[in-house]
PDB file of N, CA and C in Angstrom:
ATOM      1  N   UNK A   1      93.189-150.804  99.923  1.00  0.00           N
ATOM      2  CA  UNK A   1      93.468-151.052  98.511  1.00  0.00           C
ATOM      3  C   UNK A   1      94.666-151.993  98.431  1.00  0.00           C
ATOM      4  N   UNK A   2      94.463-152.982  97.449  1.00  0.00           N
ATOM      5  CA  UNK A   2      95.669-153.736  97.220  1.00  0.00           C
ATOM      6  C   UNK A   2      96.799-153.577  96.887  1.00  0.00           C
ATOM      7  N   UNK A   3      98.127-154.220  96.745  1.00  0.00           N
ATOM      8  CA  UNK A   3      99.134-153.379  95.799  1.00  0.00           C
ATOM      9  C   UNK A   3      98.741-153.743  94.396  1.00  0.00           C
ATOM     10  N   UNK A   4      97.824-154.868  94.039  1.00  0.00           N
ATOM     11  CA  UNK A   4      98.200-155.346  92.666  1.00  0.00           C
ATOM     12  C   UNK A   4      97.258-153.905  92.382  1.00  0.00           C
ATOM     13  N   UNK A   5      96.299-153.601  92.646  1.00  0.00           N
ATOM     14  CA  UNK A   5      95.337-152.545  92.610  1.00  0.00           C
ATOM     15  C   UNK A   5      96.010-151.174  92.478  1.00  0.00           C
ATOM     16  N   UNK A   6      96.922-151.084  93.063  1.00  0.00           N
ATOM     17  CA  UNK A   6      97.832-149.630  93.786  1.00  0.00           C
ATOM     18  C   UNK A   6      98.344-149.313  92.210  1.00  0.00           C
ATOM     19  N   UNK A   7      99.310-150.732  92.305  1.00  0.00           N
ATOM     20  CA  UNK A   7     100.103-150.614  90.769  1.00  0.00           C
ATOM     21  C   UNK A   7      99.092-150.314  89.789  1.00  0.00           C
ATOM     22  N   UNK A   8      98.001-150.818  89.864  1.00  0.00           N
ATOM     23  CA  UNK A   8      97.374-150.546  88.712  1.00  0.00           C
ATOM     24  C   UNK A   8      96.925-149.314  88.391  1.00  0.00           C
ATOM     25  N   UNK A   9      96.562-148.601  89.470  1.00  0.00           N
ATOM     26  CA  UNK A   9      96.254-147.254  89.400  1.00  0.00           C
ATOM     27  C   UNK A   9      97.421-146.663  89.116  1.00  0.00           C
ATOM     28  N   UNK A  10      98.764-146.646  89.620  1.00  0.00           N
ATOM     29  CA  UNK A  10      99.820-145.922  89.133  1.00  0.00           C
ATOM     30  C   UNK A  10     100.247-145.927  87.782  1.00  0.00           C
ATOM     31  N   UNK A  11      99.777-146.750  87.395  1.00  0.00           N
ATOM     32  CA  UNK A  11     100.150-147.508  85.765  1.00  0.00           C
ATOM     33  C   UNK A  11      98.870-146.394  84.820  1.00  0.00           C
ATOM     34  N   UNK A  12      97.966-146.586  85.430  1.00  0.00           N
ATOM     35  CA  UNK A  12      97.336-145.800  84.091  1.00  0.00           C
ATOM     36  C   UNK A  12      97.441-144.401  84.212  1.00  0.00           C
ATOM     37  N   UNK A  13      97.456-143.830  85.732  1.00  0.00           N
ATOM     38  CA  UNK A  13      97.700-142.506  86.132  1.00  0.00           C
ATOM     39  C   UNK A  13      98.957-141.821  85.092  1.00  0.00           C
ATOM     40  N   UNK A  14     100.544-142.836  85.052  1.00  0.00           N
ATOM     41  CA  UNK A  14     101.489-142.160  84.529  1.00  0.00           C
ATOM     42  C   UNK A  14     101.331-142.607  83.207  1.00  0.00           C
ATOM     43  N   UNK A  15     100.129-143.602  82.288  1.00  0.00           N
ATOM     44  CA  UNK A  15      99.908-143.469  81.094  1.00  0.00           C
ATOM     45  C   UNK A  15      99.162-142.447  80.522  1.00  0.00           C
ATOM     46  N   UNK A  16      98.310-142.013  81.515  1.00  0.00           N
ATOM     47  CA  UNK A  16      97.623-140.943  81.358  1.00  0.00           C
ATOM     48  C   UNK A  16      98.317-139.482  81.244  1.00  0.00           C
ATOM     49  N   UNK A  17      99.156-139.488  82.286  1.00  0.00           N
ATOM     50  CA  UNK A  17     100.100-138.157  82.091  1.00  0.00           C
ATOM     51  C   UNK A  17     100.764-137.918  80.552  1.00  0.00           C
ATOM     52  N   UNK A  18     101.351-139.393  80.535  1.00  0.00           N
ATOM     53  CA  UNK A  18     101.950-139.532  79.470  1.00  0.00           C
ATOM     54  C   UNK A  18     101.273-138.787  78.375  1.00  0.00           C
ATOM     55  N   UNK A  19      99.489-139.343  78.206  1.00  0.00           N
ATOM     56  CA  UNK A  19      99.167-138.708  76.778  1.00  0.00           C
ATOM     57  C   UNK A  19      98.492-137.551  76.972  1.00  0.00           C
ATOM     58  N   UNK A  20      98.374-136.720  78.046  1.00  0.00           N
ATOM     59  CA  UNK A  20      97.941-135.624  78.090  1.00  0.00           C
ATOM     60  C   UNK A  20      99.155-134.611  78.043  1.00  0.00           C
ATOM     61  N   UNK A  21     100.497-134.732  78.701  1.00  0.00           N
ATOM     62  CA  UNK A  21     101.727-134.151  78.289  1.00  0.00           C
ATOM     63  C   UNK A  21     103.112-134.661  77.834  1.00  0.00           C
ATOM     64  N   UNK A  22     102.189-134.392  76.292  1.00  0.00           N
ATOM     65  CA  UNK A  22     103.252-135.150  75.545  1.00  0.00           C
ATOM     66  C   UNK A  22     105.029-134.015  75.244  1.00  0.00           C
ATOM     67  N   UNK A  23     104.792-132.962  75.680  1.00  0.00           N
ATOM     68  CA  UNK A  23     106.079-132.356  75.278  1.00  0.00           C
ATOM     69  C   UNK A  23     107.123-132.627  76.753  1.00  0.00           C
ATOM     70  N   UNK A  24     106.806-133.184  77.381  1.00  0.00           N
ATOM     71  CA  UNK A  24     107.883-133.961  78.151  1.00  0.00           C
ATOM     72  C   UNK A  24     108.539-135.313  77.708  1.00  0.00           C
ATOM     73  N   UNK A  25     108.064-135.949  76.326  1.00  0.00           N
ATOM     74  CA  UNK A  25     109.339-136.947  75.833  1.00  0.00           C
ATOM     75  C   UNK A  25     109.397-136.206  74.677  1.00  0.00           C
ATOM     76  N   UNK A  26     109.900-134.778  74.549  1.00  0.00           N
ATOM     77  CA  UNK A  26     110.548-133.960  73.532  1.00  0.00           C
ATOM     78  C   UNK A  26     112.372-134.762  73.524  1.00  0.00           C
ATOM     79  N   UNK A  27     112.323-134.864  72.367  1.00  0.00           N
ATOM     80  CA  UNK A  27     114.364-135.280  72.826  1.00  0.00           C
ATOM     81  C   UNK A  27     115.439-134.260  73.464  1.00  0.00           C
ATOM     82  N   UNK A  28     116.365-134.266  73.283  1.00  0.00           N
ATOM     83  CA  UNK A  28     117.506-133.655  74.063  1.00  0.00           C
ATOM     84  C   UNK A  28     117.824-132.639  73.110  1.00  0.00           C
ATOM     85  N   UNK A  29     118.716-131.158  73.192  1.00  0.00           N
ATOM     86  CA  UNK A  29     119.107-130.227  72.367  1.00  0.00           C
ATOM     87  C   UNK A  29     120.001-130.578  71.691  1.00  0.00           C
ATOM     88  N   UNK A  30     120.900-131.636  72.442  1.00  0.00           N
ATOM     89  CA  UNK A  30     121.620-132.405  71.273  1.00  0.00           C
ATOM     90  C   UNK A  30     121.154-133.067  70.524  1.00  0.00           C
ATOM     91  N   UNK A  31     120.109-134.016  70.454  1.00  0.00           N
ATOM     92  CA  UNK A  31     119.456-134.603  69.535  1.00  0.00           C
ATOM     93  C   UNK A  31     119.151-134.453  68.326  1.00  0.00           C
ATOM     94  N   UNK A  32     118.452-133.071  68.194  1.00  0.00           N
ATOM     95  CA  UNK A  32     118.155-132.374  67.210  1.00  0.00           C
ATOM     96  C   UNK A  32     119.098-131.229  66.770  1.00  0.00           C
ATOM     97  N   UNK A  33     120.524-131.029  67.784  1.00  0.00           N
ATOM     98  CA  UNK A  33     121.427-130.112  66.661  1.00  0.00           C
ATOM     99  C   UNK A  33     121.891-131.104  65.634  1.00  0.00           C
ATOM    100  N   UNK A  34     122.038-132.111  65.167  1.00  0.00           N
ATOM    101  CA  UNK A  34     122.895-132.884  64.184  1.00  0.00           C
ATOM    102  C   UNK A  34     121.792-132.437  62.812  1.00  0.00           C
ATOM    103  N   UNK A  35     122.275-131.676  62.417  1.00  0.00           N
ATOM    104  CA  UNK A  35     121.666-131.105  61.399  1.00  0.00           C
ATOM    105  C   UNK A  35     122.821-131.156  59.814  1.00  0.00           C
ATOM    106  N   UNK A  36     123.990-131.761  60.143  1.00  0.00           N
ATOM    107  CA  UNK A  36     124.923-131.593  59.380  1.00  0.00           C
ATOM    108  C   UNK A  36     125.207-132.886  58.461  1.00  0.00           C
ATOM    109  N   UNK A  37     125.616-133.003  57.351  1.00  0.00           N
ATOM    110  CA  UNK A  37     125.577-133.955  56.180  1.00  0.00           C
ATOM    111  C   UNK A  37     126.083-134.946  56.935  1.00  0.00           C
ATOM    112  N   UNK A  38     127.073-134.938  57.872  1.00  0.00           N
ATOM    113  CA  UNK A  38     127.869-135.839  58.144  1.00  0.00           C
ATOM    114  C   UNK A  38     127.015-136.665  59.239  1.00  0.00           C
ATOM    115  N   UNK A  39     126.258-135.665  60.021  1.00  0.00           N
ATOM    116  CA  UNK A  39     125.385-136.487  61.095  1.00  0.00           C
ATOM    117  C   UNK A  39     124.209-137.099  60.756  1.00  0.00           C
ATOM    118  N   UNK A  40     123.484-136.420  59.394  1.00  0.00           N
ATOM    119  CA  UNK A  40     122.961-137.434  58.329  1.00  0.00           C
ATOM    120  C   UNK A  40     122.799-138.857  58.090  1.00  0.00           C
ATOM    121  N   UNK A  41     124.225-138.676  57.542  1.00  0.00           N
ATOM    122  CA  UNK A  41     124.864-139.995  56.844  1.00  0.00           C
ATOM    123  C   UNK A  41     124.843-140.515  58.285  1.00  0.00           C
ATOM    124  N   UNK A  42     125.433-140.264  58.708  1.00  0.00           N
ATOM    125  CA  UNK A  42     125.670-141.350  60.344  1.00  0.00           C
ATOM    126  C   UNK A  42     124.555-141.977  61.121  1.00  0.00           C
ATOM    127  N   UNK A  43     122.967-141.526  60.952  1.00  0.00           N
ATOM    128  CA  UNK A  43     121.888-142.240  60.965  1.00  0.00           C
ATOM    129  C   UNK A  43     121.818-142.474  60.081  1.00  0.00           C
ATOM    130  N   UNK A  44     121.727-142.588  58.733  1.00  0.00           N
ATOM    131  CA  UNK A  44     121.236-143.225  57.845  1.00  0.00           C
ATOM    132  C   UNK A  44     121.741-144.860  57.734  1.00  0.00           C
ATOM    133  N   UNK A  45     123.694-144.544  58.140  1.00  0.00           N
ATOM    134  CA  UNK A  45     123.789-145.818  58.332  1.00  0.00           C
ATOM    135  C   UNK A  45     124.057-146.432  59.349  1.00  0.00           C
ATOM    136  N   UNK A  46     123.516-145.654  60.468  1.00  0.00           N
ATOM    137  CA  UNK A  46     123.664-146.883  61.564  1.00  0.00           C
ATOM    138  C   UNK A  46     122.128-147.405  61.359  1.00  0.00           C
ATOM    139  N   UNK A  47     120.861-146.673  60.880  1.00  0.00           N
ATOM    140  CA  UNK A  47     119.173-147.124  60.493  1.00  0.00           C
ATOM    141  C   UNK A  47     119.794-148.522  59.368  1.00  0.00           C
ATOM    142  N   UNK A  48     120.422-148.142  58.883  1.00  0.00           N
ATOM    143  CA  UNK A  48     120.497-149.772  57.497  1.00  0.00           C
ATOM    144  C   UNK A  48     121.491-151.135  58.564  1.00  0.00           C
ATOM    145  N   UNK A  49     122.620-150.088  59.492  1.00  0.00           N
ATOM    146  CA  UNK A  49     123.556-151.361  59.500  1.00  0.00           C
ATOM    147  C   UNK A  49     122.354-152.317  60.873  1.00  0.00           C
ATOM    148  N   UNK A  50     121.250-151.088  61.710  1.00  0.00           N
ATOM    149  CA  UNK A  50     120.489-151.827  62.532  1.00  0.00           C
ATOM    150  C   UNK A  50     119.248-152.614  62.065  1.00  0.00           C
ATOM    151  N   UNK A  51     119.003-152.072  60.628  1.00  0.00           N
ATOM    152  CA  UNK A  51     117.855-152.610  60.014  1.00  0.00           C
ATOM    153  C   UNK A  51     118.595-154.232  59.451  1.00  0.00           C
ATOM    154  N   UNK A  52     119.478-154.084  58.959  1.00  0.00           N
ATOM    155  CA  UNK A  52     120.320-155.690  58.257  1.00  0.00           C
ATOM    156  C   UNK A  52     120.820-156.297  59.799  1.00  0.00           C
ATOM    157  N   UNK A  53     121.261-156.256  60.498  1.00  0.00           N
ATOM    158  CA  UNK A  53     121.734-156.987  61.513  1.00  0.00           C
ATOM    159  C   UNK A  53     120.749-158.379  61.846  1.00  0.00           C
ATOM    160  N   UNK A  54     119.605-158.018  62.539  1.00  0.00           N
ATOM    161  CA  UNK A  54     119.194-158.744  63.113  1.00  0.00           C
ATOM    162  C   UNK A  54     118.852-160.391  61.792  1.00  0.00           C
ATOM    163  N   UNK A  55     118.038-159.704  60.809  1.00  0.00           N
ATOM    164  CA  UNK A  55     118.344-160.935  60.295  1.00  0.00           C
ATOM    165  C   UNK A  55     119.505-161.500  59.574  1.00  0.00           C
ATOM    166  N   UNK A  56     120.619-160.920  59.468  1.00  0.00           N
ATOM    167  CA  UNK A  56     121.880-161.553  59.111  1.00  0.00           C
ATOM    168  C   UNK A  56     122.106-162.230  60.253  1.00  0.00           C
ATOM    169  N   UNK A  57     121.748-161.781  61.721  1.00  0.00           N
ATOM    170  CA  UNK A  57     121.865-163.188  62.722  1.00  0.00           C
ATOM    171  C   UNK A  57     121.185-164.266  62.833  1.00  0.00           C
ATOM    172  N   UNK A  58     119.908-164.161  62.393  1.00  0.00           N
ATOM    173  CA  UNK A  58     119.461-165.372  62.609  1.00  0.00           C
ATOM    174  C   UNK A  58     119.582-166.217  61.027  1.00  0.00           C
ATOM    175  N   UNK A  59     120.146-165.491  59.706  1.00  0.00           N
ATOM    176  CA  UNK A  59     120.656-166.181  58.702  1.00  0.00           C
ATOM    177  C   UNK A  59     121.756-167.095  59.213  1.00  0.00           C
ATOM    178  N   UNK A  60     122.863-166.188  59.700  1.00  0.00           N
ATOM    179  CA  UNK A  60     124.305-167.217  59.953  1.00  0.00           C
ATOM    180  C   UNK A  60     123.540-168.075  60.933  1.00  0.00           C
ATOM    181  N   UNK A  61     122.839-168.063  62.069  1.00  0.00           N
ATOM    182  CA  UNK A  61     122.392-169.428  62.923  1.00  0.00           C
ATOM    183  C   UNK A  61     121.900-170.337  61.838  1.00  0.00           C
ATOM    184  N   UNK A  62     120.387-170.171  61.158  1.00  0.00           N
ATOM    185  CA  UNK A  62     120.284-171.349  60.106  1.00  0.00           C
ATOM    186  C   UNK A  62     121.339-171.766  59.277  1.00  0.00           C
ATOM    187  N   UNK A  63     122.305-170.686  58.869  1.00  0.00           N
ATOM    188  CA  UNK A  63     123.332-171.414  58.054  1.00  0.00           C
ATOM    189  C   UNK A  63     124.090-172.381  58.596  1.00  0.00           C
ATOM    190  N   UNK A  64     124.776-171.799  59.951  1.00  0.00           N
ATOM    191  CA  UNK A  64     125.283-172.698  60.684  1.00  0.00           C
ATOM    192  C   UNK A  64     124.826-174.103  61.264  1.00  0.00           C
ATOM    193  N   UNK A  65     123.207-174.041  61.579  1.00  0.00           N
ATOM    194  CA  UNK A  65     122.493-175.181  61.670  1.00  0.00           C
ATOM    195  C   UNK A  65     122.636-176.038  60.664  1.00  0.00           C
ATOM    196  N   UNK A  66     122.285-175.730  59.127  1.00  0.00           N
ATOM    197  CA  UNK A  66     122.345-176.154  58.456  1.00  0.00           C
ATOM    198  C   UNK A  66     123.632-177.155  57.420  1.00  0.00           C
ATOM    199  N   UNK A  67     124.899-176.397  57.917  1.00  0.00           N
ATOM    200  CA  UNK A  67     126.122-177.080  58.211  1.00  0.00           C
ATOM    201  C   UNK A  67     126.446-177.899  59.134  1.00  0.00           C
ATOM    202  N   UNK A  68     125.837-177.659  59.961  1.00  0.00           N
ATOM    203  CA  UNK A  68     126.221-179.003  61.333  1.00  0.00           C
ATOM    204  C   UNK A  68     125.617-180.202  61.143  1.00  0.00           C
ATOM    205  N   UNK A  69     123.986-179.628  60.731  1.00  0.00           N
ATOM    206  CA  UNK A  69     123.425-181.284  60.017  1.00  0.00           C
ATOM    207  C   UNK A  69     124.161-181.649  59.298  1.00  0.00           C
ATOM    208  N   UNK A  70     124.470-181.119  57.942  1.00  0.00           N
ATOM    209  CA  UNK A  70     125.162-181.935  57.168  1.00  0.00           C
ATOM    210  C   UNK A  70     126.414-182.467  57.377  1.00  0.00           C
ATOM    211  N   UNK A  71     126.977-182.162  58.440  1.00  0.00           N
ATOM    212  CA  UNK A  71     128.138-182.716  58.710  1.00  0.00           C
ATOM    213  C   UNK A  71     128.021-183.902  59.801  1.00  0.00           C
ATOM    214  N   UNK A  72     127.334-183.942  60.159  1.00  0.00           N
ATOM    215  CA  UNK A  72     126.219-185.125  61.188  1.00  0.00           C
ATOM    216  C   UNK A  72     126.310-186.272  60.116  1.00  0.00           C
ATOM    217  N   UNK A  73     125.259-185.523  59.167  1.00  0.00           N
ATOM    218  CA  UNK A  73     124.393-187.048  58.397  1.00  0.00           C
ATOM    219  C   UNK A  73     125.385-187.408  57.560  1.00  0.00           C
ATOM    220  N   UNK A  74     127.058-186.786  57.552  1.00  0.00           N
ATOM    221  CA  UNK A  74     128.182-187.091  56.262  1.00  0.00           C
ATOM    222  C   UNK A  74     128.921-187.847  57.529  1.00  0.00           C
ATOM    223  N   UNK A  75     129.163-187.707  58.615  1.00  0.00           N
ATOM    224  CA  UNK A  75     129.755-188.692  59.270  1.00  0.00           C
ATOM    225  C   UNK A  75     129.087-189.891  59.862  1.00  0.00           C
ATOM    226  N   UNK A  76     127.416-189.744  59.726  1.00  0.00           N
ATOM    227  CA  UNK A  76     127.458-190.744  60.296  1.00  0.00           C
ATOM    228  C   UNK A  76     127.026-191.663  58.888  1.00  0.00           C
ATOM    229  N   UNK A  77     127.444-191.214  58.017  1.00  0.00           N
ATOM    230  CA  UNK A  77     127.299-192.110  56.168  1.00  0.00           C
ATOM    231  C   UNK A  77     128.636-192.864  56.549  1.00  0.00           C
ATOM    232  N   UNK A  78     129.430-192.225  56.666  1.00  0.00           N
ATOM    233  CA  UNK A  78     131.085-192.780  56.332  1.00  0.00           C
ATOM    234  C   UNK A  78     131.053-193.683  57.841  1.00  0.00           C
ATOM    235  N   UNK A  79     130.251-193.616  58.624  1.00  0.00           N
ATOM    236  CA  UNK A  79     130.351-194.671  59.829  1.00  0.00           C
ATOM    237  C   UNK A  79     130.304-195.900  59.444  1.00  0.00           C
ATOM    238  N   UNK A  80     128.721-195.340  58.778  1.00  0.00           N
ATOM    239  CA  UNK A  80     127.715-196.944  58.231  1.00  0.00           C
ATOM    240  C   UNK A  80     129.145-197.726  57.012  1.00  0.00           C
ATOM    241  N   UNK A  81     129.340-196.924  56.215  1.00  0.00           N
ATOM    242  CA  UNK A  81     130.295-197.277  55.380  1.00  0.00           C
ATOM    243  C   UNK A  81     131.230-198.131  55.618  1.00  0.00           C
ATOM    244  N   UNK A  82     132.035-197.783  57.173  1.00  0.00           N
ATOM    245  CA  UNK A  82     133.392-198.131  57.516  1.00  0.00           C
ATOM    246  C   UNK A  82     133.068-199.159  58.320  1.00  0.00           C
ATOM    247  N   UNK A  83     131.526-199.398  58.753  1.00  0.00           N
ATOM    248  CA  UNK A  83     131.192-200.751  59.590  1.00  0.00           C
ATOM    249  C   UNK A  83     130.667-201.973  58.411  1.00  0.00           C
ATOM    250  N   UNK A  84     130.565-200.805  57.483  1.00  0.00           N
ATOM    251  CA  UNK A  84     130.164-202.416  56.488  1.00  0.00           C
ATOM    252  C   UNK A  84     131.710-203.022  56.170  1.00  0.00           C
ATOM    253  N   UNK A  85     132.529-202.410  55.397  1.00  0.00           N
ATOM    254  CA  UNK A  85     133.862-202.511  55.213  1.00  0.00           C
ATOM    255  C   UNK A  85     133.781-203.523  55.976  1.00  0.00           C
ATOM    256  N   UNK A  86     134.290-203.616  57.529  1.00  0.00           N
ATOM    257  CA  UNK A  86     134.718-204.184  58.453  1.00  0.00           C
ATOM    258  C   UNK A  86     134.039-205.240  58.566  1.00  0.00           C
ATOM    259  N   UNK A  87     132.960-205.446  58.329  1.00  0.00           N
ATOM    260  CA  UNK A  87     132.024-206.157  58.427  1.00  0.00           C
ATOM    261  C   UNK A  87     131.943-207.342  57.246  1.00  0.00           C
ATOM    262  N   UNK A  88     132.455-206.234  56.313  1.00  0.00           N
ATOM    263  CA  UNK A  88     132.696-207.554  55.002  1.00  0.00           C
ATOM    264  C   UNK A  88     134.137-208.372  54.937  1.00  0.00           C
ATOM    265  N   UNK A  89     134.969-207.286  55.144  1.00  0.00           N
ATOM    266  CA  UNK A  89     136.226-208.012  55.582  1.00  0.00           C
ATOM    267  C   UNK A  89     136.104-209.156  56.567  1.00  0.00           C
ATOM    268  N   UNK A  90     135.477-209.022  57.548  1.00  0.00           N
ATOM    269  CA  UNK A  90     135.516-209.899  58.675  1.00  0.00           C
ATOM    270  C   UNK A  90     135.125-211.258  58.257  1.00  0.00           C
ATOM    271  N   UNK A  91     134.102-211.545  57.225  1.00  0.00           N
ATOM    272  CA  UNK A  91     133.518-211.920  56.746  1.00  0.00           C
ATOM    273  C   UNK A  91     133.965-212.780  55.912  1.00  0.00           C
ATOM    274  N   UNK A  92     134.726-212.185  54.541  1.00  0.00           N
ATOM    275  CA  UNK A  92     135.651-212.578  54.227  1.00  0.00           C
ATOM    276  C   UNK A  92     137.201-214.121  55.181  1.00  0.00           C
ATOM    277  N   UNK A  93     137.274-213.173  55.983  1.00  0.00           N
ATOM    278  CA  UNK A  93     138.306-213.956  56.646  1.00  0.00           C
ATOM    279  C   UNK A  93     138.321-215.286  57.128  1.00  0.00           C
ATOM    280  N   UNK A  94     136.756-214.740  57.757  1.00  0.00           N
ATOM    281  CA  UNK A  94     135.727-216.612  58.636  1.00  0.00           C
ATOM    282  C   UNK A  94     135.798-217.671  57.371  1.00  0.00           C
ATOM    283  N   UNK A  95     135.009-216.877  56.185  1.00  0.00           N
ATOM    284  CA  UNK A  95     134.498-217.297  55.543  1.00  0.00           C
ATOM    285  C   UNK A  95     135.595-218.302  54.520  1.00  0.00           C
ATOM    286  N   UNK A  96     136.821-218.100  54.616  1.00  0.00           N
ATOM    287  CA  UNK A  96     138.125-218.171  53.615  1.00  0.00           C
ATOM    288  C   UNK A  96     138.716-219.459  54.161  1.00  0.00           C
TER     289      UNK A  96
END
């Protein structure tokens, strides 16, 4: 027998265990003593502060993306700007 074969048999064997005895991923006795208002509240908001996180991160990245362009396409305005300037001045000078 192969290993890719081996693994494979081990793989469904301990999926199989898995759903035939399910009171072996029962949680811990601590788990389920937090029965108290305070341990409550303390999932409730670590469930909201883990439920808002992830997309408040990828908000501040687009925000931040979205600031860097614009600070791109505002310097490279005032480039074009400061080469015409120069450009007209120069211009000026030959031209005088």
């Amino acid at each position: 027998m192969s290993t890719i074969r081996r693994r494979s048999w081990l793989a469904a064997l301990a999926f199989a265990a898995a759903l035939l005895v399910p009171e072996l991923g029962e949680a811990c006795s601590q788990c389920l003593s937090g029965r108290s208002d305070e341990t409550k509240l303390a999932y409730i908001l670590t469930t909201v502060f883990l439920s808002v996180l992830p997309p408040a991160i990828v908000g501040g990245a687009v925000w931040w993306l979205v600031r860097r362009l614009r600070e791109q396409e505002r310097s490279r305005e005032e480039g074009a700007r400061s080469r015409q300037r120069v450009a007209g001045s120069g211009r000026a000078a030959v031209g005088g």
